[in-house]
C-alpha atoms as a PDB file:
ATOM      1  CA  UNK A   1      97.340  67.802  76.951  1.00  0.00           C
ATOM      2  CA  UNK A   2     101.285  67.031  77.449  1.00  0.00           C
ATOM      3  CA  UNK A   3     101.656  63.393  77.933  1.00  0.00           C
ATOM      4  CA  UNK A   4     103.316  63.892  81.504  1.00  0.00           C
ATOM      5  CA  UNK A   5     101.445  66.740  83.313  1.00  0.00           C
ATOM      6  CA  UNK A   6     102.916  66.030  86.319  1.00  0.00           C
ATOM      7  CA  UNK A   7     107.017  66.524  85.104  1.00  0.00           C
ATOM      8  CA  UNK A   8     106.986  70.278  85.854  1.00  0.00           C
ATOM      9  CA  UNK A   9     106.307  69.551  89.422  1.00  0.00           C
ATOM     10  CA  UNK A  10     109.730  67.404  90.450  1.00  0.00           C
ATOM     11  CA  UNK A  11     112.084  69.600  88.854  1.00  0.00           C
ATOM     12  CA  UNK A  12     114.712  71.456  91.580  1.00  0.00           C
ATOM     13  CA  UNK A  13     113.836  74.890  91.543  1.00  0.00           C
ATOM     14  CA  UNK A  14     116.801  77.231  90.480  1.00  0.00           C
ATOM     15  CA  UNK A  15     115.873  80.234  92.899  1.00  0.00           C
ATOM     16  CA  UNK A  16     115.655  78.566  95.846  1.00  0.00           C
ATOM     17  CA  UNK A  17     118.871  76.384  95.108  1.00  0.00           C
ATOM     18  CA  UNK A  18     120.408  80.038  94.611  1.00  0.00           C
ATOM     19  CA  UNK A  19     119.218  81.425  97.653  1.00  0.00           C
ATOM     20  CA  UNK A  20     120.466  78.332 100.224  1.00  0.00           C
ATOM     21  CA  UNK A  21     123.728  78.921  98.478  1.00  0.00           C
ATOM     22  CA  UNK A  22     123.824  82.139  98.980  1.00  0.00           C
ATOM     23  CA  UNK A  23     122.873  81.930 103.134  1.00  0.00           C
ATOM     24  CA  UNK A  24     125.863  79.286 102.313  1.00  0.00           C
ATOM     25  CA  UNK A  25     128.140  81.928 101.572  1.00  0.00           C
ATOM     26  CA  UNK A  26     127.002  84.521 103.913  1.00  0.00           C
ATOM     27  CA  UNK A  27     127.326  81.718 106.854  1.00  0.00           C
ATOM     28  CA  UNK A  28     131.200  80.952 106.220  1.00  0.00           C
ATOM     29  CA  UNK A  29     131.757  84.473 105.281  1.00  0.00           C
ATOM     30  CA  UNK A  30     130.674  85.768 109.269  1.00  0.00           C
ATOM     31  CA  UNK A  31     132.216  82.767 110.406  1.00  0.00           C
ATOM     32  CA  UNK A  32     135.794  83.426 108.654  1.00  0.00           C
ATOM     33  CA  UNK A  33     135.130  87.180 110.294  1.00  0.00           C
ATOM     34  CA  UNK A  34     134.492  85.720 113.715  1.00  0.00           C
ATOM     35  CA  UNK A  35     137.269  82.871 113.617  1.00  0.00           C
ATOM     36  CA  UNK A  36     140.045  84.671 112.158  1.00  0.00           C
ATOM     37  CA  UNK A  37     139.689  88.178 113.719  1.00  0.00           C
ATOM     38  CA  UNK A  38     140.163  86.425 116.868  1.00  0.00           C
ATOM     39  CA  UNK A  39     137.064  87.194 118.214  1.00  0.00           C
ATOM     40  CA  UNK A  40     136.133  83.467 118.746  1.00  0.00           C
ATOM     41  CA  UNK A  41     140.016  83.571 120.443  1.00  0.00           C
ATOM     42  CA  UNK A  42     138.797  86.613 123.114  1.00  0.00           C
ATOM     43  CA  UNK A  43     135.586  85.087 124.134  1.00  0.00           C
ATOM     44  CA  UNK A  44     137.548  82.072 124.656  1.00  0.00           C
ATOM     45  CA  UNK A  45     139.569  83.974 127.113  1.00  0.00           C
ATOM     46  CA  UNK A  46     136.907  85.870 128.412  1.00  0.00           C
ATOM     47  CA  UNK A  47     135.095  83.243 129.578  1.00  0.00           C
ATOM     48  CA  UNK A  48     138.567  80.863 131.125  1.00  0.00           C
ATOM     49  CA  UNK A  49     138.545  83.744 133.671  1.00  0.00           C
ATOM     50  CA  UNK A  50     134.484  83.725 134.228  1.00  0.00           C
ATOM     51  CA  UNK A  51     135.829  80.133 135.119  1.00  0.00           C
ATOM     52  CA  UNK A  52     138.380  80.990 137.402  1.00  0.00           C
ATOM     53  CA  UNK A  53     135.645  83.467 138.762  1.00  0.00           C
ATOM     54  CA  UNK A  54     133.225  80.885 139.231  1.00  0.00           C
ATOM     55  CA  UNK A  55     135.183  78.738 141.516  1.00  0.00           C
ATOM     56  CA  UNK A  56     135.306  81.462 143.628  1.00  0.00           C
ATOM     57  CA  UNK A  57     131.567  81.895 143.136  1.00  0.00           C
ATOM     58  CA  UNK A  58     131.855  84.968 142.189  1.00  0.00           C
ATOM     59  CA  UNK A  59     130.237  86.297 138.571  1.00  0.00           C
ATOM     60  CA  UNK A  60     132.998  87.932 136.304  1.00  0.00           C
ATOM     61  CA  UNK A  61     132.589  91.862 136.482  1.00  0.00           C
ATOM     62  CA  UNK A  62     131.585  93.138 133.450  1.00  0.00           C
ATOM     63  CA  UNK A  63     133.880  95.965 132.903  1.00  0.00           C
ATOM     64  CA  UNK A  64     137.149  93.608 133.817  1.00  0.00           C
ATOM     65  CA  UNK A  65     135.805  90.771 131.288  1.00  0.00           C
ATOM     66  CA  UNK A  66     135.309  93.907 128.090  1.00  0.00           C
ATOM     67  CA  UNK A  67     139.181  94.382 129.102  1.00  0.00           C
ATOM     68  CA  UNK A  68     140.184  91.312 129.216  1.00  0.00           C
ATOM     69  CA  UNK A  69     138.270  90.629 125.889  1.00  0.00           C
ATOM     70  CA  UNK A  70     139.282  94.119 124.245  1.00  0.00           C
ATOM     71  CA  UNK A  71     142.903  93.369 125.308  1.00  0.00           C
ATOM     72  CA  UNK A  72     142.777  89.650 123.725  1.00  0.00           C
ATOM     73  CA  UNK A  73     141.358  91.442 120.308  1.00  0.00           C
ATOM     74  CA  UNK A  74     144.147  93.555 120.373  1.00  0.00           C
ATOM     75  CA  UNK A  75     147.163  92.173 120.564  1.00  0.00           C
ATOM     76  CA  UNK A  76     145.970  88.785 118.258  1.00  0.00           C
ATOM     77  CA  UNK A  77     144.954  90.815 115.571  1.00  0.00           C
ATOM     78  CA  UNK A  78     148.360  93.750 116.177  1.00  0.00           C
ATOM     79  CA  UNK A  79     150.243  90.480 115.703  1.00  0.00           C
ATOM     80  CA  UNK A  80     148.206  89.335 112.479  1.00  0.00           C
ATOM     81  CA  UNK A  81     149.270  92.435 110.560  1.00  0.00           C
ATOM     82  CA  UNK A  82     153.244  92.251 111.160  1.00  0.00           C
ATOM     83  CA  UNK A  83     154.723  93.359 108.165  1.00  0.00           C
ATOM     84  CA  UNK A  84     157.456  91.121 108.218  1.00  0.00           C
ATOM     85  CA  UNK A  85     155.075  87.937 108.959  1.00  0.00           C
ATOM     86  CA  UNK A  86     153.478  88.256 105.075  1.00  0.00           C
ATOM     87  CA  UNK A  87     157.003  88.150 103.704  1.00  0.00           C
ATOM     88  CA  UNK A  88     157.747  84.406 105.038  1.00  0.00           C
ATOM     89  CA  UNK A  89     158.339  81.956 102.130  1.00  0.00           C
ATOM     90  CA  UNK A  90     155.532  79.592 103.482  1.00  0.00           C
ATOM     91  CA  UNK A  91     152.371  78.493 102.100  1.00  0.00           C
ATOM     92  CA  UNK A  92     149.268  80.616 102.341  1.00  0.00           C
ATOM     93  CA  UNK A  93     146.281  78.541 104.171  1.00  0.00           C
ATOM     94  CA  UNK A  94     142.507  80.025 103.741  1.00  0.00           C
ATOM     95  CA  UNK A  95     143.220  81.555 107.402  1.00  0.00           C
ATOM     96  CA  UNK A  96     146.199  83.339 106.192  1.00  0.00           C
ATOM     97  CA  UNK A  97     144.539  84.579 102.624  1.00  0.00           C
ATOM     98  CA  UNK A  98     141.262  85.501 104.367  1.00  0.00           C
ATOM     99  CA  UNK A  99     143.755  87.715 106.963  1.00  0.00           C
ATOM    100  CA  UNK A 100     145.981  89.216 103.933  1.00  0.00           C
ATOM    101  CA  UNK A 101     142.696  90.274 102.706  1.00  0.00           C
ATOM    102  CA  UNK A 102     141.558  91.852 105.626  1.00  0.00           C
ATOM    103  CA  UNK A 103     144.181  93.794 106.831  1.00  0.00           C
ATOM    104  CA  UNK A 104     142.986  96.968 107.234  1.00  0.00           C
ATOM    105  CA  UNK A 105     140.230  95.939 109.112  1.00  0.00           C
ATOM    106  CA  UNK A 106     142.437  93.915 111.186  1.00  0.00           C
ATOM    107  CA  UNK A 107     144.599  97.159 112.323  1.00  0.00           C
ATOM    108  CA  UNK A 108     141.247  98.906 112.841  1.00  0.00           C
ATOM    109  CA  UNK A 109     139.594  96.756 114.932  1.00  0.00           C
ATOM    110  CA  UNK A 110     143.078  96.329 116.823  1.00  0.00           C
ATOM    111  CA  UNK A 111     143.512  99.882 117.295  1.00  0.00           C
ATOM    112  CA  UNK A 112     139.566 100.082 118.948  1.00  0.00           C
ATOM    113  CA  UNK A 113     139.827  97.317 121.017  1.00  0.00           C
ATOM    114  CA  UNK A 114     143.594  98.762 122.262  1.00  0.00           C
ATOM    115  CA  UNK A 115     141.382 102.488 122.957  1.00  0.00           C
ATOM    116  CA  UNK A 116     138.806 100.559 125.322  1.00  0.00           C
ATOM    117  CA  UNK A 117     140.851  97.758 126.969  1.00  0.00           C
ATOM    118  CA  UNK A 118     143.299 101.540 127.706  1.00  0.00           C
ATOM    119  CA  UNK A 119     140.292 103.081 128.664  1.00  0.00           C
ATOM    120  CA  UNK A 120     139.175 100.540 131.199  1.00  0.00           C
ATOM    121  CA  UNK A 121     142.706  99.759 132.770  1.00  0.00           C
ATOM    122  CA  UNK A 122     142.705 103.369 133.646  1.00  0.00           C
ATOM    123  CA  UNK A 123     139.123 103.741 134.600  1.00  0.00           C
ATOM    124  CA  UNK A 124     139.118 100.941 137.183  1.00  0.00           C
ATOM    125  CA  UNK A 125     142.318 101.600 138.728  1.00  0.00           C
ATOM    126  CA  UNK A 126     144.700  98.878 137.287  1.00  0.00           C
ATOM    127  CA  UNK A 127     147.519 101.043 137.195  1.00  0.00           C
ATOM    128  CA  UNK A 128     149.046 100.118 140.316  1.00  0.00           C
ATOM    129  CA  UNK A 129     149.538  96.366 138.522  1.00  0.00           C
ATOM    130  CA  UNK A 130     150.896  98.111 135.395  1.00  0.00           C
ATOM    131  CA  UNK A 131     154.411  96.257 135.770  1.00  0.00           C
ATOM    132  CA  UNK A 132     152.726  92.679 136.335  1.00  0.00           C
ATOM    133  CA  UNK A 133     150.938  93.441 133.322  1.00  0.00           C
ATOM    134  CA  UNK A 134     152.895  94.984 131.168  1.00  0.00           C
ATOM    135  CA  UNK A 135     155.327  91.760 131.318  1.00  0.00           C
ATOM    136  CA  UNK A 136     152.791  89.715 130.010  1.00  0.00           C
ATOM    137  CA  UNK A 137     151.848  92.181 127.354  1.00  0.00           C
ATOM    138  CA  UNK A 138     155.484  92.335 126.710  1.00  0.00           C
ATOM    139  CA  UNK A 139     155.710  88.458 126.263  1.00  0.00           C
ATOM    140  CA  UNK A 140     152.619  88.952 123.832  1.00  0.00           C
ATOM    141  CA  UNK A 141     154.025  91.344 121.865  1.00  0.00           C
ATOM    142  CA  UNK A 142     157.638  90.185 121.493  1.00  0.00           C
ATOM    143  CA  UNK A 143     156.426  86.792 120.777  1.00  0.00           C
ATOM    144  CA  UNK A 144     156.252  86.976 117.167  1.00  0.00           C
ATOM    145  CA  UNK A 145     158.130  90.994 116.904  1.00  0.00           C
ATOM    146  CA  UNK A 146     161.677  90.491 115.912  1.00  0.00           C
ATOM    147  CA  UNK A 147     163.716  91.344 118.331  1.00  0.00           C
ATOM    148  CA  UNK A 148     167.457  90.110 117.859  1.00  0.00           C
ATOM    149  CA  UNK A 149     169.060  89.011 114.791  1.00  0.00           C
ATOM    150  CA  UNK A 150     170.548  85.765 115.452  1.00  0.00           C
ATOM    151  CA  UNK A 151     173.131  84.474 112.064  1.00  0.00           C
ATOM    152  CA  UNK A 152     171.784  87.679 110.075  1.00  0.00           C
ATOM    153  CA  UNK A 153     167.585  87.032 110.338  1.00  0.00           C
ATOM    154  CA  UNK A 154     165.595  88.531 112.776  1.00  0.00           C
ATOM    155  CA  UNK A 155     164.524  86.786 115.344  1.00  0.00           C
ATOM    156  CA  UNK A 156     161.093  87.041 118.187  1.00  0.00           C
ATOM    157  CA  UNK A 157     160.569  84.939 120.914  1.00  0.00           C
ATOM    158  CA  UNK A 158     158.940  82.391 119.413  1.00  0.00           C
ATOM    159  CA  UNK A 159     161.778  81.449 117.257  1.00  0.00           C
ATOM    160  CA  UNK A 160     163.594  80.364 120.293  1.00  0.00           C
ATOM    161  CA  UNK A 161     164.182  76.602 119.949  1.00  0.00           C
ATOM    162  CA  UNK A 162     161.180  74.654 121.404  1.00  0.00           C
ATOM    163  CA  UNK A 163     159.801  78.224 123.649  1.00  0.00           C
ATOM    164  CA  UNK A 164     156.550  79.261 122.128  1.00  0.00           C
ATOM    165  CA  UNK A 165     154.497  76.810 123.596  1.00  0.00           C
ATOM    166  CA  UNK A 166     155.363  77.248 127.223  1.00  0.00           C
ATOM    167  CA  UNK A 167     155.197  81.512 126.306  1.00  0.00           C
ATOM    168  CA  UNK A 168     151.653  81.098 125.057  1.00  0.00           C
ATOM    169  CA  UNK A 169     150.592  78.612 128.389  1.00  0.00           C
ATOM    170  CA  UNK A 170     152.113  81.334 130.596  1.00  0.00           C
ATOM    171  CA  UNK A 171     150.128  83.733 129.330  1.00  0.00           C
ATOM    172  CA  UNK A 172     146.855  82.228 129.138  1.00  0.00           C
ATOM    173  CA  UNK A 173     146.991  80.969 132.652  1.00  0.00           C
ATOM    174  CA  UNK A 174     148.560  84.197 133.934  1.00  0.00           C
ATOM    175  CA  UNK A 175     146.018  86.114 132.383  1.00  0.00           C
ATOM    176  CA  UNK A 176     142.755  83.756 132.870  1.00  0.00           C
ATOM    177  CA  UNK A 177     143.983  82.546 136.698  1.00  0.00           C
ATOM    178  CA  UNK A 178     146.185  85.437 137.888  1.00  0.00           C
ATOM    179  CA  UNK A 179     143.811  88.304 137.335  1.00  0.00           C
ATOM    180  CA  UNK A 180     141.205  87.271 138.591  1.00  0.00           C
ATOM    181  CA  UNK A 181     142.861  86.298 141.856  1.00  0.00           C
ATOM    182  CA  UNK A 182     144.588  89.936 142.314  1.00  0.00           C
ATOM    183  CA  UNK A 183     141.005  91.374 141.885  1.00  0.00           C
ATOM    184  CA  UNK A 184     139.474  89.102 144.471  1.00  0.00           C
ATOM    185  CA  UNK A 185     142.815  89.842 146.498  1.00  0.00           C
ATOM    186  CA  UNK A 186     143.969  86.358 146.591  1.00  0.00           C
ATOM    187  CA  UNK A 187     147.747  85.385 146.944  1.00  0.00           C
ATOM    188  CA  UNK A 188     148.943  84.383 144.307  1.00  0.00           C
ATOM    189  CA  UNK A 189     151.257  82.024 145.568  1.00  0.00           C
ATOM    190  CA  UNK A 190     149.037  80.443 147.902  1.00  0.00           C
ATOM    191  CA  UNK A 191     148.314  76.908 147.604  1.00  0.00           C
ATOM    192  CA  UNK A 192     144.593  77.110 145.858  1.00  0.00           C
ATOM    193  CA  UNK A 193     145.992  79.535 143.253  1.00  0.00           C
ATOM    194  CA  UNK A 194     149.282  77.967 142.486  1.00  0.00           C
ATOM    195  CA  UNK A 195     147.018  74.554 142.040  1.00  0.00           C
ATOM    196  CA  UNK A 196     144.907  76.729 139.943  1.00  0.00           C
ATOM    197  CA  UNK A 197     147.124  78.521 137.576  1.00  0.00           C
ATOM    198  CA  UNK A 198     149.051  75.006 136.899  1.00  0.00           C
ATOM    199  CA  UNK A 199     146.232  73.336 136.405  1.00  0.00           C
ATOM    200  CA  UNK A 200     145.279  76.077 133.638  1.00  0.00           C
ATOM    201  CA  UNK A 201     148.993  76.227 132.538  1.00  0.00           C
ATOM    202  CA  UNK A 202     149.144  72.414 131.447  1.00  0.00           C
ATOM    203  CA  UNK A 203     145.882  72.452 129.771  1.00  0.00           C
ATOM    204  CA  UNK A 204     146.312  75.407 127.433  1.00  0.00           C
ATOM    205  CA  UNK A 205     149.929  73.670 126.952  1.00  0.00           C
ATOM    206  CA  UNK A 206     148.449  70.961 125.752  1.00  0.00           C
ATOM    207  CA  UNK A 207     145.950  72.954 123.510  1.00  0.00           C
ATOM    208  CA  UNK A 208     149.572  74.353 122.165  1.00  0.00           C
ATOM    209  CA  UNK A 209     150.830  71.655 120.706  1.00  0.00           C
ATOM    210  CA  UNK A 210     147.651  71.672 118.699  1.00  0.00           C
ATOM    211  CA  UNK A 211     149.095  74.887 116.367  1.00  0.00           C
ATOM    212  CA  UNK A 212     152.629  73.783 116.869  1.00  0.00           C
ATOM    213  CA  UNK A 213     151.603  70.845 114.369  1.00  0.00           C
ATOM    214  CA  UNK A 214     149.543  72.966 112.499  1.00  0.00           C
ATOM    215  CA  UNK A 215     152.519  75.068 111.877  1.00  0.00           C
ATOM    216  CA  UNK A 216     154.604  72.268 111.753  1.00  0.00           C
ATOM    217  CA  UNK A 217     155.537  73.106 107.983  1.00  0.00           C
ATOM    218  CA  UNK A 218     155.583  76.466 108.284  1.00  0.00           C
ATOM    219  CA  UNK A 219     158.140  76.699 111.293  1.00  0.00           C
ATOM    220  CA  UNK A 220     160.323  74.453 109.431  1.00  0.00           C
ATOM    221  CA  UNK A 221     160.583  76.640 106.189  1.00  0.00           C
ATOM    222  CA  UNK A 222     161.445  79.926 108.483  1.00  0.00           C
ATOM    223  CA  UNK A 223     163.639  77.685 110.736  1.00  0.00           C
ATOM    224  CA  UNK A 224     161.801  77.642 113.911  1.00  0.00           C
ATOM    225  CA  UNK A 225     162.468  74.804 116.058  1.00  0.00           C
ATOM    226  CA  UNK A 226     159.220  73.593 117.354  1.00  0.00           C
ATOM    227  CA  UNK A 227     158.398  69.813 119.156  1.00  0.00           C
ATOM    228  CA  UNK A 228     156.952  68.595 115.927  1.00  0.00           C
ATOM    229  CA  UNK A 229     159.826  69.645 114.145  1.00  0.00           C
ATOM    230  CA  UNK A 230     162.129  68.044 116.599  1.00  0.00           C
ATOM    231  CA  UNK A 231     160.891  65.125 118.010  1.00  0.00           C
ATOM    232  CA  UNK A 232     158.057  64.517 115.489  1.00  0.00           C
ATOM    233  CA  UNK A 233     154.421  64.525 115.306  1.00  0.00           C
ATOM    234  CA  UNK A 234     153.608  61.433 116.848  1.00  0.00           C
ATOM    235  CA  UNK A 235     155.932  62.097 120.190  1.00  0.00           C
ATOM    236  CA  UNK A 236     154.642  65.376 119.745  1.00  0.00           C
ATOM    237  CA  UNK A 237     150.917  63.972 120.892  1.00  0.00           C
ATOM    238  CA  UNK A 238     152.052  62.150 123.674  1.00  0.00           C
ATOM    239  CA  UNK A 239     153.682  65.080 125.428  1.00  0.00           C
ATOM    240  CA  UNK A 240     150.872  66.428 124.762  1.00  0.00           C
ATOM    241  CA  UNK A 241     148.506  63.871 126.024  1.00  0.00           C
ATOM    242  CA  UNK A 242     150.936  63.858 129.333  1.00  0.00           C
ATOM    243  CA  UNK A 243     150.219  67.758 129.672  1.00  0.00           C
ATOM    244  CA  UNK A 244     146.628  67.364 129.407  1.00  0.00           C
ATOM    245  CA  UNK A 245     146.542  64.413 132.168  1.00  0.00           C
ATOM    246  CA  UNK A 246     149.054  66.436 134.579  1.00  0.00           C
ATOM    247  CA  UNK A 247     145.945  68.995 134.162  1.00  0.00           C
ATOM    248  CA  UNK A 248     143.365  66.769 134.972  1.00  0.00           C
ATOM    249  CA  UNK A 249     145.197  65.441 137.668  1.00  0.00           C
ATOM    250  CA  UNK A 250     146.166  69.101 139.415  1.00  0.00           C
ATOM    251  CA  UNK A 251     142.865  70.454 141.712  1.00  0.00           C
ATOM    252  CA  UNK A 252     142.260  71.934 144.726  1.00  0.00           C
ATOM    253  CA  UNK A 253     141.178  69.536 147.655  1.00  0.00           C
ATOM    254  CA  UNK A 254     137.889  71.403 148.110  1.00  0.00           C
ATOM    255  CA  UNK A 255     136.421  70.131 144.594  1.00  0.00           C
ATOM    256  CA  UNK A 256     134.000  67.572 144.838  1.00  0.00           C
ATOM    257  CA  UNK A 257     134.651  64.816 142.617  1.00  0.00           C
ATOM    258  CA  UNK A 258     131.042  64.789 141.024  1.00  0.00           C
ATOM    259  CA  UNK A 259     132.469  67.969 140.025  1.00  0.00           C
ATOM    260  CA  UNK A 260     135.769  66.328 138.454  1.00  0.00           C
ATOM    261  CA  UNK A 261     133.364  63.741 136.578  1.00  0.00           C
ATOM    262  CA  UNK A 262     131.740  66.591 134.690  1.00  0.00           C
ATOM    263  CA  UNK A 263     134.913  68.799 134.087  1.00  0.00           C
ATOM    264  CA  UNK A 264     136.320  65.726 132.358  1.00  0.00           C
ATOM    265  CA  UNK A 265     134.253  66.021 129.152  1.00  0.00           C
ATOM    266  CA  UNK A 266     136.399  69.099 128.436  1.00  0.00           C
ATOM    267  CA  UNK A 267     139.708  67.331 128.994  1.00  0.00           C
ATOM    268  CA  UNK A 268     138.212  64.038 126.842  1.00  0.00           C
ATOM    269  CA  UNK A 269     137.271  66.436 123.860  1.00  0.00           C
ATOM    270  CA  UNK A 270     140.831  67.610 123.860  1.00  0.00           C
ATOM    271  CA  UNK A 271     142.734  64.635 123.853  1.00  0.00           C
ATOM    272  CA  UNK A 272     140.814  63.573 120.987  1.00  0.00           C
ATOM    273  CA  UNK A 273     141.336  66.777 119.272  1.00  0.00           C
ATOM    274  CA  UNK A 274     144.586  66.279 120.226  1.00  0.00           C
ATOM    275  CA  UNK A 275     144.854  62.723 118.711  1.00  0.00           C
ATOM    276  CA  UNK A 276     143.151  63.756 115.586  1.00  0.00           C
ATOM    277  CA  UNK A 277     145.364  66.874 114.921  1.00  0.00           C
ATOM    278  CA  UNK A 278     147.143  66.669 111.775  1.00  0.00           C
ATOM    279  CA  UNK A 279     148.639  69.614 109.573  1.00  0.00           C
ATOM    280  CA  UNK A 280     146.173  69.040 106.823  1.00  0.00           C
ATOM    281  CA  UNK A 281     143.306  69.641 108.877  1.00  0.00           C
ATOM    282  CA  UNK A 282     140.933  72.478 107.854  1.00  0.00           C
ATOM    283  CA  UNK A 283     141.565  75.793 109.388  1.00  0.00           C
ATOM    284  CA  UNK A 284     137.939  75.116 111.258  1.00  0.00           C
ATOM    285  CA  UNK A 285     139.871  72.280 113.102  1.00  0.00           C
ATOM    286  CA  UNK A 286     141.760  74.719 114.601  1.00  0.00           C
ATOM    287  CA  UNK A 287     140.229  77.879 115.031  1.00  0.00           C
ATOM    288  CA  UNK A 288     136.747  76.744 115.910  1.00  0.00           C
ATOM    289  CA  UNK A 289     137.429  72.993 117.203  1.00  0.00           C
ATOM    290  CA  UNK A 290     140.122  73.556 119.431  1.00  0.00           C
ATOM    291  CA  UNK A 291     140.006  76.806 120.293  1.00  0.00           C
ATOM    292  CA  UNK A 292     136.531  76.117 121.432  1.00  0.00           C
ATOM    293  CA  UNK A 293     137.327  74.135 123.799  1.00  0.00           C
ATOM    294  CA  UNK A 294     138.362  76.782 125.929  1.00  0.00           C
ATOM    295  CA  UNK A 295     134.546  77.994 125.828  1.00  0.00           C
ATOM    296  CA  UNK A 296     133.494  74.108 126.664  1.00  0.00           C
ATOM    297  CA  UNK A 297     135.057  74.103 129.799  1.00  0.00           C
ATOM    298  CA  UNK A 298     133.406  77.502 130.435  1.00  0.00           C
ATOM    299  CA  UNK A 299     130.269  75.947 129.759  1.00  0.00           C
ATOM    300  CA  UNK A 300     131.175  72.965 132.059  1.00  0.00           C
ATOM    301  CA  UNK A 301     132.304  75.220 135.167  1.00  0.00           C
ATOM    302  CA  UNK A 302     129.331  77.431 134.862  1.00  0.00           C
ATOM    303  CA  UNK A 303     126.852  74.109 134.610  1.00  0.00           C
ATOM    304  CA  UNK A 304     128.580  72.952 137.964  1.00  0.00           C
ATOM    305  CA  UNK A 305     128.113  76.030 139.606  1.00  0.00           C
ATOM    306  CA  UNK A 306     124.520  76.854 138.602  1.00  0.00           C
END
């Protein structure tokens, strides 16, 4: 009889240590897919305009948020596979190997979500708004495409001293306030919209600044003036801080301030994120964290409103 019988019994068990790693693995690996195909990045603004939709009262229609989604999917992940963008001297994050990597599939799933978002513009009649869209999928497009060469390097929008910020908040609110208003046939220049799309525009400004110090390195090696760059991280928070309360501040006179009480969780999650954000953050911090907050103030409007 072995002098400790019962030994055996505490001993980790190799197979099962093997098989958590491996769910591990297989967990990180469908979250790299959904974070850094920009998936994560179209549900986000999928569900800004349910938002907008919802203070109408009115539930998103299904075909308009597939476009809206499809359309997000494609031009993200068209701009992921530039060429030209691989050839910058800069420093490779996970986000940017895991994308190298995946190029092909990037194109591919560009190219399909470009077929049904085309599909469904002409299907339900969007062509009469083909100009007001097209400029913002112009904007998109040229924001990282080179466009001009300025002292003999190409140059896209977003090179333009201290710009890409305010491009990407004019987009986002255009898109996520904007549309939904011309399908409801609202003015868009009347007072509740105008309150509305600023109100949208200084939030996902403020969400900006996020990725400009993120990139903060990287716009500095390829000579792209950003705030960080400029006036410095710190400073860089504050304006950002100062965007998110002009946001909070900015809302139509019919909202009930019970309803303001709630919708600040959103805005307090951000200006911590916002506080927080440093350059050597992990690419979660980012792409999950503070993109994500986009979907928590979904979740916020749509807990009101229920």
């Amino acid at each position: 009889m072995p002098l400790f019988p019962f030994k055996s019994s505490v001993v980790p068990s190799a197979p099962s240590e093997s098989a958590a790693a491996a769910w591990t693995a297989t967990l990180r690996r469908w979250t790299d897919a959904v974070l850094y195909s920009s998936t994560w990045l179209a549900l986000a603004a999928l569900t800004l305009n349910w938002a907008t939709f919802l203070f109408w009262r009115v539930d998103i229609p299904v075909r308009l948020g597939l476009m809206i989604f499809a359309a997000t999917l494609f031009l993200y992940n068209i701009d992921s596979v530039l060429p030209y963008k691989h050839g910058q001297p800069v420093v490779l994050s996970g986000r940017k190997r895991w994308m190298l990597g995946h190029r092909r599939e990037l194109l591919a799933l560009a190219m399909a979500a470009l077929a049904v978002s085309g599909v469904l513009f002409f299907l339900d009649g969007w062509q009469h708004l083909t100009l007001f869209l097209g400029h913002l999928a112009a904007i998109s497009l040229l924001y990282s495409l080179p466009v001009a060469k300025v002292r003999g390097r190409w140059r896209a929008l977003r090179d333009l001293p201290l710009l890409k910020v305010f491009l990407i908040a004019y987009v986002w609110a255009a898109i996520t306030v904007w549309v939904p208003a011309l399908y409801l046939a609202k003015p868009l220049f009347g007072p509740v919209v105008l309150v509305l799309f600023a109100r949208r525009f200084f939030f996902i400004l403020a969400l900006a600044f996020v990725f400009d110090i993120r990139d903060h390195s990287k716009d500095r090696l390829t000579g792209t003036h950003t705030f960080p760059g400029v006036f410095g991280v710190r400073v860089t928070k504050w304006i950002a801080l100062t965007s998110l309360a002009v946001a909070c501040l900015l809302f139509p006179t019919n909202m009930g301030y019970e309803h303001l009480l709630v919708l600040a969780l959103p805005a307090l999650v951000a200006a911590l994120t916002i506080w927080y954000a440093e350059e050597t953050r992990p690419d979660y911090y980012f792409a999950l964290l503070t993109d994500g907050i986009m979907i928590l103030q979904f979740l916020t409007v749509y807990w009101v409103s229920s």
